[in-house]
Protein backbone atom coordinates (compact mmCIF):
# COMPACT_ATOMS: atom_id res chain seq x y z
CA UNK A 1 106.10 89.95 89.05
CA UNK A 2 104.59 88.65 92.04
CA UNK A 3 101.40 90.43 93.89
CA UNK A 4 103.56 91.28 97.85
CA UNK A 5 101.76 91.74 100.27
CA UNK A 6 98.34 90.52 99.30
CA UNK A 7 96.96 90.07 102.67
CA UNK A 8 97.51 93.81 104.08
CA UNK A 9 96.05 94.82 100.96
CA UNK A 10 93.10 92.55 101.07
CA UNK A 11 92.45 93.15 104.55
CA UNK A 12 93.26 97.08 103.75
CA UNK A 13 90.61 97.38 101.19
CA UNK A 14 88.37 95.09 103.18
CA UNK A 15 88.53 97.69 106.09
CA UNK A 16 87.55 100.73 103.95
CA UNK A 17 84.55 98.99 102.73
CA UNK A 18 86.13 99.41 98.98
CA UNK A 19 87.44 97.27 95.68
CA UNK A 20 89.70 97.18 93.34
CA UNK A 21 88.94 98.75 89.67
CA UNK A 22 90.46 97.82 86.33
CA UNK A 23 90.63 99.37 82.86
CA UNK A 24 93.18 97.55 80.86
CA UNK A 25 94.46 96.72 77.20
CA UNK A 26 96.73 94.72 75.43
CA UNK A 27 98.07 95.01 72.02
CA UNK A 28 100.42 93.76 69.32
CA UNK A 29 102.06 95.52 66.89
CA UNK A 30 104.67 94.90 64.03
CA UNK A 31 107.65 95.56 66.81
CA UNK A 32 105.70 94.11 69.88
CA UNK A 33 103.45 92.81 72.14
CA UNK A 34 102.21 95.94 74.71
CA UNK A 35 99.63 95.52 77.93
CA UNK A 36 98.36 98.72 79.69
CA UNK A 37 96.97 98.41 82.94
CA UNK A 38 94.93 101.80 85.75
CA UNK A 39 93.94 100.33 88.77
CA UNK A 40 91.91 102.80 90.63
CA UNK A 41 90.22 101.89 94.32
CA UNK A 42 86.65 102.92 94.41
CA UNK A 43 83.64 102.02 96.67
CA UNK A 44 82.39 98.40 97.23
CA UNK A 45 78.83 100.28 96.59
CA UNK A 46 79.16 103.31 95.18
CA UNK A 47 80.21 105.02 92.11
CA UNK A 48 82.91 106.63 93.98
CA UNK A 49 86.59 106.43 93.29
CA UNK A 50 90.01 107.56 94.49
CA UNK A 51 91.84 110.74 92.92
CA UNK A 52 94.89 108.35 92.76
CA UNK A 53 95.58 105.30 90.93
CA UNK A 54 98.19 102.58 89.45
CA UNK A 55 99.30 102.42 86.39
CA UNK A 56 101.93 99.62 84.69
CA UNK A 57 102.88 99.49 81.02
CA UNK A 58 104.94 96.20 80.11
CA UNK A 59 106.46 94.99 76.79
CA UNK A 60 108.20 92.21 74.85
CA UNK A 61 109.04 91.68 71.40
CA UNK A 62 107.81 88.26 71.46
CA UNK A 63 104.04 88.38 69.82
CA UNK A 64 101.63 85.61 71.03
CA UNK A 65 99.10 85.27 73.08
CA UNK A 66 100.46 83.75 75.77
CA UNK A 67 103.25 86.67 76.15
CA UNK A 68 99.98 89.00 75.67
CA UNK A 69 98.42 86.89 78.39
CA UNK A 70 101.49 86.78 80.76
CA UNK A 71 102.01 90.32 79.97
CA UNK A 72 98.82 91.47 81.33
CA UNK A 73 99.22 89.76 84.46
CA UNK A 74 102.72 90.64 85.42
CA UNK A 75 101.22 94.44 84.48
CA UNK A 76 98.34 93.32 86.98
CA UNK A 77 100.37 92.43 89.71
CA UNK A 78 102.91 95.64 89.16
CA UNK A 79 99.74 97.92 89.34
CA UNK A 80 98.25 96.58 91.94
CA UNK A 81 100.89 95.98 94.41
CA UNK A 82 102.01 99.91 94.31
CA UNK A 83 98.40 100.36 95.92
CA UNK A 84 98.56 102.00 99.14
CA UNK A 85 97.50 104.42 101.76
CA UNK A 86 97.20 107.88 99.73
CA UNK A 87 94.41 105.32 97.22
CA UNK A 88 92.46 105.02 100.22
CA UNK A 89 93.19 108.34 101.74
CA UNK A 90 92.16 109.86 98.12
CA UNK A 91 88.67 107.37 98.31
CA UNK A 92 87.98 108.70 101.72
CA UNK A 93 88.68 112.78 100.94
CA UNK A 94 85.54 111.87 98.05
CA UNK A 95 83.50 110.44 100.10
CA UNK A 96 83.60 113.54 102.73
CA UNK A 97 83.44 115.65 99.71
CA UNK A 98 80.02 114.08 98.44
CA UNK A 99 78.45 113.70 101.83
CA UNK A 100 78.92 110.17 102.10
CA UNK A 101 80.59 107.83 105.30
CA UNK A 102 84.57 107.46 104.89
CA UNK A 103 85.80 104.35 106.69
CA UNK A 104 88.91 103.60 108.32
CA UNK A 105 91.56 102.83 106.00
CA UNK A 106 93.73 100.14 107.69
CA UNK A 107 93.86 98.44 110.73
CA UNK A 108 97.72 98.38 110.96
CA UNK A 109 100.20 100.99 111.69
CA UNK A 110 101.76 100.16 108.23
CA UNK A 111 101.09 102.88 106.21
CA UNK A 112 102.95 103.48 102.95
């Protein structure tokens, strides 16, 4: 799975003054090799976070680690690229709520 359109979402993210979080896991059982990946957008500075997030779950019967490895990073990718407006929208809506500055969210008319 490739990451589209990683420059939008760079300069996206870049614009609202926020990053990228991670929690992920990877597993193997007897039946197969499993990796779990959230990605959330929160604050570049503080510990504030969207409502919304990305979630990918992908799987293979082959067990190793390289199938663990590529596994997590086609689950990456998946999570990541289905990042959009409403993450930053959801960032901003927290930020109001807690008093702090929201930022723009993109500089393009593109919104998702």
């Amino acid at each position: 799975v490739e990451l589209e359109n990683y420059d939008d979402l760079c300069q996206r993210l870049k614009t609202a003054n926020a990053v990228i979080q991670f929690i992920y896991s990877t597993g193997t059982s007897d039946r197969q090799t499993t990796a779990v990946v959230i990605a959330t957008v929160k604050d570049r500075n503080l510990p504030i976070e969207s409502n919304w997030y990305s979630d990918a779950i992908w799987s293979n019967p082959e067990k190793s680690s390289s199938t663990d490895k590529n596994l997590l990073i086609k689950a990456l990718n998946y999570s990541v690229s289905k990042i959009n407006q409403k993450d930053i929208d959801g960032l901003n809506a927290n930020r109001k709520k807690l008093g702090f500055k929201t930022y723009p969210a993109s500089t393009s008319t593109n919104k998702k």
